[in-house]
N, C-alpha and C. Protein backbone atom coordinates (compact mmCIF):
# COMPACT_ATOMS: atom_id res chain seq x y z
N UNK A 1 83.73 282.90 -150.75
CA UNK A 1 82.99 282.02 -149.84
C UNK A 1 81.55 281.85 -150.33
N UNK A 2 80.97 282.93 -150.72
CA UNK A 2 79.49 282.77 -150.66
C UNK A 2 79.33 282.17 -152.52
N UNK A 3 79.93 282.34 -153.14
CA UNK A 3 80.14 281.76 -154.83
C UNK A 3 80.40 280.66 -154.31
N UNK A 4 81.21 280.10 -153.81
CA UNK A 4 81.37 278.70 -153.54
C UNK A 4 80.49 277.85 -152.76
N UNK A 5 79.47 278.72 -152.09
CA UNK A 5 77.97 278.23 -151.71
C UNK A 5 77.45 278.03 -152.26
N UNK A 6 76.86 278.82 -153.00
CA UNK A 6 76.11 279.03 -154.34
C UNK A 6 76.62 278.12 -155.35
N UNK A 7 77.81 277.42 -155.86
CA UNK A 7 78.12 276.78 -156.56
C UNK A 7 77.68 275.47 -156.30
N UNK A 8 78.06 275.24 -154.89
CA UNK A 8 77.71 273.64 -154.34
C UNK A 8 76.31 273.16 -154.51
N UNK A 9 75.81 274.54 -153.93
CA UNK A 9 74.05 274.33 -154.15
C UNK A 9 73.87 274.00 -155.34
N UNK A 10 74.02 274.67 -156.21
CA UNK A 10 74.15 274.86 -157.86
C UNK A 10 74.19 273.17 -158.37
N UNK A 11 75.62 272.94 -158.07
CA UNK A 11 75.39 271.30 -158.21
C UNK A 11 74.57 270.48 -158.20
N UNK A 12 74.77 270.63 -156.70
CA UNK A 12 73.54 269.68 -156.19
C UNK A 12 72.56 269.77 -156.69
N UNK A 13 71.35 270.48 -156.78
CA UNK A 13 70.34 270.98 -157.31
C UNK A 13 70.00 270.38 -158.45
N UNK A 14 71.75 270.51 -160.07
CA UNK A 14 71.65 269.67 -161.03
C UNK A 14 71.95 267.97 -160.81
N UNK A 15 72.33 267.91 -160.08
CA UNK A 15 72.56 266.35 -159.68
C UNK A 15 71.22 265.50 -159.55
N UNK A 16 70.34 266.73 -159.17
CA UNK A 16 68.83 266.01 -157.97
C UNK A 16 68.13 266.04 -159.32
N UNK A 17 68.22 267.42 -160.31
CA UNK A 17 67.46 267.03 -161.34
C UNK A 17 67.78 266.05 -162.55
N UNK A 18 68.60 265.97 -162.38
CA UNK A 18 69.48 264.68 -163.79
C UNK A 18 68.79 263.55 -163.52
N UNK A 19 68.77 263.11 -161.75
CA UNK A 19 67.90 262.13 -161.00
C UNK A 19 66.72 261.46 -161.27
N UNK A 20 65.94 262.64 -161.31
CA UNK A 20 64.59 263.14 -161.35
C UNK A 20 64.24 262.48 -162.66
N UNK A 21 65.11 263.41 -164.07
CA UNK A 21 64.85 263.73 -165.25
C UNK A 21 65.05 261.88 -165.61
N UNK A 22 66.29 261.33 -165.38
CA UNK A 22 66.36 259.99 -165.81
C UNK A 22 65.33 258.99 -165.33
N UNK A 23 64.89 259.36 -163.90
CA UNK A 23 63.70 257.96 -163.52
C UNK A 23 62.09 258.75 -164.39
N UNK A 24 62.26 260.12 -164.71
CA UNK A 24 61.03 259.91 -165.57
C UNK A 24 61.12 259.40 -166.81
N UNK A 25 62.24 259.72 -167.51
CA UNK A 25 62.33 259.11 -168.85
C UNK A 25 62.12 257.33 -168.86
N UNK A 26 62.52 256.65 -167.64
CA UNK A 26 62.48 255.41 -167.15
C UNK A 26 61.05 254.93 -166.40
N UNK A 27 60.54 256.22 -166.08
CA UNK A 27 58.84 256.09 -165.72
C UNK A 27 59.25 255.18 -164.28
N UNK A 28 59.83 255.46 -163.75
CA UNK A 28 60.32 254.61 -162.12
C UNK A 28 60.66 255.61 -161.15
N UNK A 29 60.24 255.36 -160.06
CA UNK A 29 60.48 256.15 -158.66
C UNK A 29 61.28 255.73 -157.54
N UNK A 30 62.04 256.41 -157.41
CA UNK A 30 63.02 255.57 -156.00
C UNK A 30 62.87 256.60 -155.03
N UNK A 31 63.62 255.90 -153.95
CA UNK A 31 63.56 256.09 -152.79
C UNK A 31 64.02 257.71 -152.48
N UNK A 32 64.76 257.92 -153.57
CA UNK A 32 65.86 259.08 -153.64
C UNK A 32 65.44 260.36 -154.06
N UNK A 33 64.19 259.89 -155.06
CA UNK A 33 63.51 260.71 -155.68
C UNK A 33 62.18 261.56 -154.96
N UNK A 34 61.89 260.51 -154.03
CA UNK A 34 60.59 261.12 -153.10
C UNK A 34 61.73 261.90 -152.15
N UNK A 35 62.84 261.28 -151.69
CA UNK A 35 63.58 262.04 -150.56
C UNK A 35 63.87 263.59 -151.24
N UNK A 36 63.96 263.37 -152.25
CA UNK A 36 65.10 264.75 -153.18
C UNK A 36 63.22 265.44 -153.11
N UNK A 37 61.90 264.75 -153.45
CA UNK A 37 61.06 266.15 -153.29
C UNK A 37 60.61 266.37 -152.34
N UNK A 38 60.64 265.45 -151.20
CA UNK A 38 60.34 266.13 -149.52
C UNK A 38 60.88 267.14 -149.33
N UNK A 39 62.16 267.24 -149.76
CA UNK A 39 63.68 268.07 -149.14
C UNK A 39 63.00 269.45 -149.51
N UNK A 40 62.86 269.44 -151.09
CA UNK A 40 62.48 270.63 -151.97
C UNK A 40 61.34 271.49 -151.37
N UNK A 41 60.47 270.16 -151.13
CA UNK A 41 59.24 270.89 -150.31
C UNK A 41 59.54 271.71 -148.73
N UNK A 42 60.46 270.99 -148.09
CA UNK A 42 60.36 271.56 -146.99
C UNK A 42 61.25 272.98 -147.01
N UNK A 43 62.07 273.10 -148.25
CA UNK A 43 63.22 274.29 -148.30
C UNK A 43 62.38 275.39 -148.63
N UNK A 44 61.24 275.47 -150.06
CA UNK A 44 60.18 276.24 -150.15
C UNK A 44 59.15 276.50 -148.54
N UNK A 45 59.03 275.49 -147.88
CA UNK A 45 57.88 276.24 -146.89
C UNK A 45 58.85 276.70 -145.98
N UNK A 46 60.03 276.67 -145.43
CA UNK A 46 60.93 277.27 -144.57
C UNK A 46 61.22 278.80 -145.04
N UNK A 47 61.53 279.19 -146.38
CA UNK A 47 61.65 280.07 -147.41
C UNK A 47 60.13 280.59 -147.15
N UNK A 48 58.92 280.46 -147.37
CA UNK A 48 57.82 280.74 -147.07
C UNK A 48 57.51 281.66 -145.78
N UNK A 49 58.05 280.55 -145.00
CA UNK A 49 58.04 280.89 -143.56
C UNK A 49 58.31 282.20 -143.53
N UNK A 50 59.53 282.30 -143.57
CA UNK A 50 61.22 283.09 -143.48
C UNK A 50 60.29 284.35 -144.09
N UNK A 51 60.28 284.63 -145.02
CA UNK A 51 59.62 285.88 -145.57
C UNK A 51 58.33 286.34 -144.89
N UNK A 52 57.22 285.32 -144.31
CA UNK A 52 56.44 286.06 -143.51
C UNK A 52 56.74 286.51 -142.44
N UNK A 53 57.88 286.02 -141.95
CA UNK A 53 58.44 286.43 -140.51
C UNK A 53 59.19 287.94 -140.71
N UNK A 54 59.86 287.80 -142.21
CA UNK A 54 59.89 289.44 -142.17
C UNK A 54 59.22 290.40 -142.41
């Protein structure tokens, strides 16, 4: 169960950067790309959070 979490994440994660990696090589920004680093940002300050709370 938890490998197969970790895997999905895993994916995803390379999916968001392939994303990323192709609109810089293309020097262009989409819609997908600000969404994919809001996301990132908000998973780090939740993660942030989370550890000061312990």
């Amino acid at each position: 169960m938890l490998q197969r979490i970790i895997k999905n994440k895993l994916e995803e994660e390379t999916h968001n950067i392939e994303i990323m990696e192709k609109e810089l090589k293309e020097d262009v920004k989409s819609p997908e790309t600000d969404w994919i680093m809001q996301k990132n940002a908000m998973e780090q300050y939740v993660e942030k959070i989370e550890k000061q709370i312990r």
